[in-house]
C-alpha atoms as a PDB file:
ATOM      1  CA  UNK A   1       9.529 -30.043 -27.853  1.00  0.00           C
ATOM      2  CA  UNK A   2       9.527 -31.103 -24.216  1.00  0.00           C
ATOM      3  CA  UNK A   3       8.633 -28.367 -21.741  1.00  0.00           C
ATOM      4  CA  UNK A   4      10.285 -29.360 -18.264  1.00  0.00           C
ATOM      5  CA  UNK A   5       7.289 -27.768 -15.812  1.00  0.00           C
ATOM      6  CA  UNK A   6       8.009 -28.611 -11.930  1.00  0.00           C
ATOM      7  CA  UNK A   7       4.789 -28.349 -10.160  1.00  0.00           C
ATOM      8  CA  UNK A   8       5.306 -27.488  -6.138  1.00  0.00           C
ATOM      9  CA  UNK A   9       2.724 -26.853  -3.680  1.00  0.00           C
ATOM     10  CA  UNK A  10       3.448 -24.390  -0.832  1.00  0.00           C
ATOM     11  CA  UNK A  11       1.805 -24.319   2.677  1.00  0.00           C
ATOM     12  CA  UNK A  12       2.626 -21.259   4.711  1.00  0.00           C
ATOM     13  CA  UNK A  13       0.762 -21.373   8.059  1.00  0.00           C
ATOM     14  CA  UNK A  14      -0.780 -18.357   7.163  1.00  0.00           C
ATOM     15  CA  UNK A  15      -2.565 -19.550   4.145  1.00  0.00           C
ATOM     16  CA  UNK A  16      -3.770 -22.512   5.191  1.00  0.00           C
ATOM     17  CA  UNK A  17      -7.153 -21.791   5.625  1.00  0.00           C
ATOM     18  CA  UNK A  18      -9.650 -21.607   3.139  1.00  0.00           C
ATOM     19  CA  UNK A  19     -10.473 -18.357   1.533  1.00  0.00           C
ATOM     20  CA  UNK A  20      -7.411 -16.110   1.721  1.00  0.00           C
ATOM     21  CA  UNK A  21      -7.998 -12.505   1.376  1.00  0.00           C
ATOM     22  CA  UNK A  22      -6.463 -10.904  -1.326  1.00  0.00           C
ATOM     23  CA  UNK A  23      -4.025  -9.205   1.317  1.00  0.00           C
ATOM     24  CA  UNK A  24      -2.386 -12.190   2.790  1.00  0.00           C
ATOM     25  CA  UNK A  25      -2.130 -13.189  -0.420  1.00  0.00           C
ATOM     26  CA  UNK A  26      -0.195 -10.811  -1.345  1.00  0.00           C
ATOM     27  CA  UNK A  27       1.829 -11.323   1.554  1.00  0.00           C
ATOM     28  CA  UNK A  28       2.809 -14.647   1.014  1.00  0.00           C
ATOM     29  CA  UNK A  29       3.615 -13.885  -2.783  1.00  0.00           C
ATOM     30  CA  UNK A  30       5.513 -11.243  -1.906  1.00  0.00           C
ATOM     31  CA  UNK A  31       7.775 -13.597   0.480  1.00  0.00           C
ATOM     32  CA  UNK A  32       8.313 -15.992  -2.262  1.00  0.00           C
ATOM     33  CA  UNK A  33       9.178 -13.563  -4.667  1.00  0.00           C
ATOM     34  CA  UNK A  34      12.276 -12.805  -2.437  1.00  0.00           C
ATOM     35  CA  UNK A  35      12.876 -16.550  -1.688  1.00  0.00           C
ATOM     36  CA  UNK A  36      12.813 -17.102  -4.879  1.00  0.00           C
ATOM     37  CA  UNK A  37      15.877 -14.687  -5.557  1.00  0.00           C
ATOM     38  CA  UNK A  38      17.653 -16.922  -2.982  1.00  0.00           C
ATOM     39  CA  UNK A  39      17.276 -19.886  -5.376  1.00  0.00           C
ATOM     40  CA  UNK A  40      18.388 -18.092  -8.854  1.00  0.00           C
ATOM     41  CA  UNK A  41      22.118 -17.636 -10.062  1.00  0.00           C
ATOM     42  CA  UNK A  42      22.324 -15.061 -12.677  1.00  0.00           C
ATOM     43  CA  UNK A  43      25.203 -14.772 -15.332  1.00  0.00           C
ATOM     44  CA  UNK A  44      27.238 -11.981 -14.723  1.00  0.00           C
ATOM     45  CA  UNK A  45      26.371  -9.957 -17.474  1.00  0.00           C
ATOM     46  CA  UNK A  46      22.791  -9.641 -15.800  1.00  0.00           C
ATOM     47  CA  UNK A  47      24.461  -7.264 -13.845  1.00  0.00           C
ATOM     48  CA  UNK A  48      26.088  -4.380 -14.647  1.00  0.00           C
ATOM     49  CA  UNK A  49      28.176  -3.422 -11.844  1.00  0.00           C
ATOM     50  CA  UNK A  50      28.972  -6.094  -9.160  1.00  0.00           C
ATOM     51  CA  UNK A  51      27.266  -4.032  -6.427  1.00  0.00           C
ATOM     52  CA  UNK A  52      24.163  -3.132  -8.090  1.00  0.00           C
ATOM     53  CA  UNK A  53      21.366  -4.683  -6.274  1.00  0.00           C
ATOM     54  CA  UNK A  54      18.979  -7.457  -7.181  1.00  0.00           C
ATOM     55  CA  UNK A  55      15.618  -5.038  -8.982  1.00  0.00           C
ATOM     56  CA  UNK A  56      12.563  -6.925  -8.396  1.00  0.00           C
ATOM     57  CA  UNK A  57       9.474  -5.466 -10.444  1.00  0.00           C
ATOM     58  CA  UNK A  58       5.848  -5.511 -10.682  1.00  0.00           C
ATOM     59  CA  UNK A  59       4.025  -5.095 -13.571  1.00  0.00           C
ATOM     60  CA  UNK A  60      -0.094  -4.526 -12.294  1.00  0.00           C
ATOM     61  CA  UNK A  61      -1.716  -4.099  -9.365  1.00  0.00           C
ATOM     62  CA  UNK A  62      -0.334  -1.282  -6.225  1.00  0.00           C
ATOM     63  CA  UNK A  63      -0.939  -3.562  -3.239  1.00  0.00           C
ATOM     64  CA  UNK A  64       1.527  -6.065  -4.173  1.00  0.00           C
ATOM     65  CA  UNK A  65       4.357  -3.420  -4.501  1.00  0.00           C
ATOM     66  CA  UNK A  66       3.725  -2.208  -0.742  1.00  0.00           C
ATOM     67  CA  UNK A  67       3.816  -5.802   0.226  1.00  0.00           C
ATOM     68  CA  UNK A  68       6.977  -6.475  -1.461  1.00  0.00           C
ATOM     69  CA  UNK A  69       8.471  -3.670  -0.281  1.00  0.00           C
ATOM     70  CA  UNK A  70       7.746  -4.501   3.463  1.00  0.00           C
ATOM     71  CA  UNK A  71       9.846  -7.922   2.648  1.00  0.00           C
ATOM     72  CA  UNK A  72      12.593  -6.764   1.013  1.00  0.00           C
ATOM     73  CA  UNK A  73      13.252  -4.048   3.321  1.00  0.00           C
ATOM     74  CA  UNK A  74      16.614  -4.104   5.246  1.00  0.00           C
ATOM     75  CA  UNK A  75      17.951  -7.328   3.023  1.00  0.00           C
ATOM     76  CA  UNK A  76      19.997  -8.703   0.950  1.00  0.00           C
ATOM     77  CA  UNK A  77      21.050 -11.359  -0.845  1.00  0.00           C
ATOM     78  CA  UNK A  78      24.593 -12.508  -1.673  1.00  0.00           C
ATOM     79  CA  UNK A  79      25.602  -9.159  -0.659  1.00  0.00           C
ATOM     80  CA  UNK A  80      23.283  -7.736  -2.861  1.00  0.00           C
ATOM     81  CA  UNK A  81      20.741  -4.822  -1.517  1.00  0.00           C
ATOM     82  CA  UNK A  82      16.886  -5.334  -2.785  1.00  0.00           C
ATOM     83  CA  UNK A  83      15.047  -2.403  -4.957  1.00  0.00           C
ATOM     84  CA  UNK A  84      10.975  -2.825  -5.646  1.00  0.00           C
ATOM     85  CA  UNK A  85       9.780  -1.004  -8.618  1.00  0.00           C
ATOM     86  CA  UNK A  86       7.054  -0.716 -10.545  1.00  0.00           C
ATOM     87  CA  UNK A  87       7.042  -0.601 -14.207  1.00  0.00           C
ATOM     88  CA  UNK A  88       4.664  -0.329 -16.925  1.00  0.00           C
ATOM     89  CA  UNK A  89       5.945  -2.428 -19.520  1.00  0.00           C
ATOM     90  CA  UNK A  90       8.546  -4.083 -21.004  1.00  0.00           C
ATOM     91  CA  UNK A  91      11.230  -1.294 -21.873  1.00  0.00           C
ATOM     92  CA  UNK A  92      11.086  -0.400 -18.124  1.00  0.00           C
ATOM     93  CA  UNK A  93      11.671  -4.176 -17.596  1.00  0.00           C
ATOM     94  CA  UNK A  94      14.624  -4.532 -19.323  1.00  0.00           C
ATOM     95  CA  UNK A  95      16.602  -3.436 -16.240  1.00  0.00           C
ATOM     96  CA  UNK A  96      14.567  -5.874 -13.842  1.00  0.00           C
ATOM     97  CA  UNK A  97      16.263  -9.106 -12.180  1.00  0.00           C
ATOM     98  CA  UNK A  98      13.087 -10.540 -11.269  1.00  0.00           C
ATOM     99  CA  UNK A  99       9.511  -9.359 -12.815  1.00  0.00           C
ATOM    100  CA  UNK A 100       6.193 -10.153 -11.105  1.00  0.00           C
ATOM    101  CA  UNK A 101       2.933 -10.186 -14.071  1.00  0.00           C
ATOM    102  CA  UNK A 102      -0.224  -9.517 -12.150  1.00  0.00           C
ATOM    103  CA  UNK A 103      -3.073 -11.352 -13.435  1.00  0.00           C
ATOM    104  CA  UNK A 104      -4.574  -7.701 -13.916  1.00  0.00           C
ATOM    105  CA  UNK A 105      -2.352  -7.391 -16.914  1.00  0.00           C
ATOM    106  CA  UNK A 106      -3.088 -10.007 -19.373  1.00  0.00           C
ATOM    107  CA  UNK A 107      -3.325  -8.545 -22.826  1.00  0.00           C
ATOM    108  CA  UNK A 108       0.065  -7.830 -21.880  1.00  0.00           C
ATOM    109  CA  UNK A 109       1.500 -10.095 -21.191  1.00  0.00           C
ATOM    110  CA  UNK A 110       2.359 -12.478 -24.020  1.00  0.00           C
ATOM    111  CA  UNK A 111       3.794  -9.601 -25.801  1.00  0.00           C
ATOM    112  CA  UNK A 112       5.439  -8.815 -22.475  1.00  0.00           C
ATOM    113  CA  UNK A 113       7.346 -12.143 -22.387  1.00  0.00           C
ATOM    114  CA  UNK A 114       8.296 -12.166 -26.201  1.00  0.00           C
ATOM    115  CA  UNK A 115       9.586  -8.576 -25.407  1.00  0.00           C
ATOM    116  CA  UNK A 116      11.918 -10.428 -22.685  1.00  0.00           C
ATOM    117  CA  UNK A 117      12.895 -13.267 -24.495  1.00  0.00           C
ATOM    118  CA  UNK A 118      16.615 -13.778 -24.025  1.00  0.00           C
ATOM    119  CA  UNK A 119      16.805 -11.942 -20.776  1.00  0.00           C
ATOM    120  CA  UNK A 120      17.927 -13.099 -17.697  1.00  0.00           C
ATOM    121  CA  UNK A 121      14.839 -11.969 -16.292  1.00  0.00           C
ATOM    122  CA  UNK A 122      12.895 -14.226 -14.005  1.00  0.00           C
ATOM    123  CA  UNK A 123       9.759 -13.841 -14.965  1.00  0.00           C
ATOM    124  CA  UNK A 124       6.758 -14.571 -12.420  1.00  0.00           C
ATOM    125  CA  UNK A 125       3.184 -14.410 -12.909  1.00  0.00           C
ATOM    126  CA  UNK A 126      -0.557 -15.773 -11.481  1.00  0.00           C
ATOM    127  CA  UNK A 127      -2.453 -16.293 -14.910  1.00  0.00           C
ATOM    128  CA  UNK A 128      -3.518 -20.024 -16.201  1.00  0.00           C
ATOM    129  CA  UNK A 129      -1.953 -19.707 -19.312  1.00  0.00           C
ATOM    130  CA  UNK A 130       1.634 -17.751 -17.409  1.00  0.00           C
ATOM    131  CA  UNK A 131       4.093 -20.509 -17.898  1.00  0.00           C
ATOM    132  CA  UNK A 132       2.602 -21.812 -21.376  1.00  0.00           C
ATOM    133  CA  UNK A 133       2.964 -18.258 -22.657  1.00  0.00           C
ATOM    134  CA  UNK A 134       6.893 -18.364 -22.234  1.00  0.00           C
ATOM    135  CA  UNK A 135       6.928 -17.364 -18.344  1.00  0.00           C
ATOM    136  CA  UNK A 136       9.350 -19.106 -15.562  1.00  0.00           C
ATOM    137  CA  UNK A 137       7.034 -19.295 -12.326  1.00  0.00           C
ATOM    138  CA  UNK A 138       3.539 -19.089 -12.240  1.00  0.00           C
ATOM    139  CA  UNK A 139       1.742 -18.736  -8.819  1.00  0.00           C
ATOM    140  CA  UNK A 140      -1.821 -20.730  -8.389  1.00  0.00           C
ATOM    141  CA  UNK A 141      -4.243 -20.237  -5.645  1.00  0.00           C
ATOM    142  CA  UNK A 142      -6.273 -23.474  -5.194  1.00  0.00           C
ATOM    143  CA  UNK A 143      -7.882 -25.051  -1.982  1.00  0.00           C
ATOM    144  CA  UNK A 144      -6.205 -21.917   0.535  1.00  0.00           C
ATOM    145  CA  UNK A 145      -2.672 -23.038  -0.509  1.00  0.00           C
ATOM    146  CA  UNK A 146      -0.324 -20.998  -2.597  1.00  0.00           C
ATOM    147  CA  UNK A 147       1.211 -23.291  -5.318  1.00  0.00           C
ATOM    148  CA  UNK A 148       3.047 -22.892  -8.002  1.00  0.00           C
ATOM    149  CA  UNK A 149       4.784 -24.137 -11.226  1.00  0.00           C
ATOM    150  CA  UNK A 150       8.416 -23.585 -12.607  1.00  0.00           C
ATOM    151  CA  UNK A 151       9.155 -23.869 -16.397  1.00  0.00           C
ATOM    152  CA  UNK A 152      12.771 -25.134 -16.235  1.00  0.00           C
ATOM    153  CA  UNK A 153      13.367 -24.819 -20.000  1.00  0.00           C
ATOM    154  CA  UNK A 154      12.297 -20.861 -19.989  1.00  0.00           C
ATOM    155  CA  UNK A 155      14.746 -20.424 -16.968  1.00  0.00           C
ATOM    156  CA  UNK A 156      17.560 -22.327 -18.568  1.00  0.00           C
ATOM    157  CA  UNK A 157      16.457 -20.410 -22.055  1.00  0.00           C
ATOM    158  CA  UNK A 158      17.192 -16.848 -20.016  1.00  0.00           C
ATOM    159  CA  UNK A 159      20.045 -18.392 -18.802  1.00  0.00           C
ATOM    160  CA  UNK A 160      19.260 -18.423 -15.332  1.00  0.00           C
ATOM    161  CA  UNK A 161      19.900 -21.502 -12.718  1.00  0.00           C
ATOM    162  CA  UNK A 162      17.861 -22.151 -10.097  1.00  0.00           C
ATOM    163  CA  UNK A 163      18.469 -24.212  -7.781  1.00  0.00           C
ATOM    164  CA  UNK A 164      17.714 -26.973  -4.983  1.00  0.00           C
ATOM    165  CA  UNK A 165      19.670 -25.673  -2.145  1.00  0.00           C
ATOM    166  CA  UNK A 166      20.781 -22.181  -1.470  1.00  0.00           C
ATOM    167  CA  UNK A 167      24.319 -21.308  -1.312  1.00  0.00           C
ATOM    168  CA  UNK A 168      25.474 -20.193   1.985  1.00  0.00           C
ATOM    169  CA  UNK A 169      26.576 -16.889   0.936  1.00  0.00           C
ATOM    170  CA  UNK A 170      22.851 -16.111  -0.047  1.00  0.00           C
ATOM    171  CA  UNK A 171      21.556 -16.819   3.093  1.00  0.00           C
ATOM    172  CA  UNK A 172      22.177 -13.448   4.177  1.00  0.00           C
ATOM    173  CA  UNK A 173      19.173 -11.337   5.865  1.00  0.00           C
END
């Protein structure tokens, strides 16, 4: 079977130096996690109320979670609020819109994503083996530049769209 993986390399002025500290790292991730929400179209039955807002989760390590939090704060996307949690595995991701695998959790984490299957749950990670493993984005550091892969056919598998351009009524901040 053909996997569809789109490989995309990211420069944010802030990472383009060599040797990013885990921090800014962080920081940048975080940012694309909630640009990436910009890009996905969820069926409706992801949702179960038309107001309930868009739950981004992280599975691993506490520094990301204060990170994303900073982002997400005061937004919202297609008139949807932002909630961070954390979670510890994947029960507690069930309810998740978008789920963020640290690389700190990797005996996890491909009974994490067969736990998901069939979710609309975009699932985003930062191990080697993320997006062979059943995973939708998978976030590489190499050369000071954040980069990162999308696995089309999980997406489309979980039922979620992402796409090119984002919808004007998205563009809300």
């Amino acid at each position: 079977m053909f996997s569809s993986v789109l490989a995309l390399t990211i420069v944010m002025p802030s990472v383009v130096h060599a040797g990013v500290s885990g921090a800014d790292e962080y920081q940048v991730k975080a940012a694309f996690l909630f640009n990436f929400a910009k890009f996905i179209e969820w069926p409706d039955s992801a949702f179960k109320t038309p107001d309930e807002p868009i739950s981004i989760c992280v599975l691993g390590k506490n520094p990301f979670v204060s990170a994303l939090e900073g982002v997400v704060r005061g937004n919202s996307i297609g008139g949807r609020n932002l909630v961070v949690r954390e979670v510890s595995n994947a029960q507690q991701a069930n309810s998740c819109h978008i789920l963020f695998v640290d690389a700190s959790k990797p005996k996890q984490l491909r009974q994490l994503l067969e736990d998901l299957k069939g979710l609309s749950i975009l699932t985003v990670g930062n191990t080697e083996d993320f997006a062979a493993n059943g995973g939708m984005i998978n976030f590489k550091l190499k050369d000071g530049r954040i980069r990162f892969e999308i696995a089309v056919d999980a997406a489309e598998r979980a039922r979620l769209r992402i796409s090119s351009t984002v919808p004007p009524s998205t563009m809300e901040t």
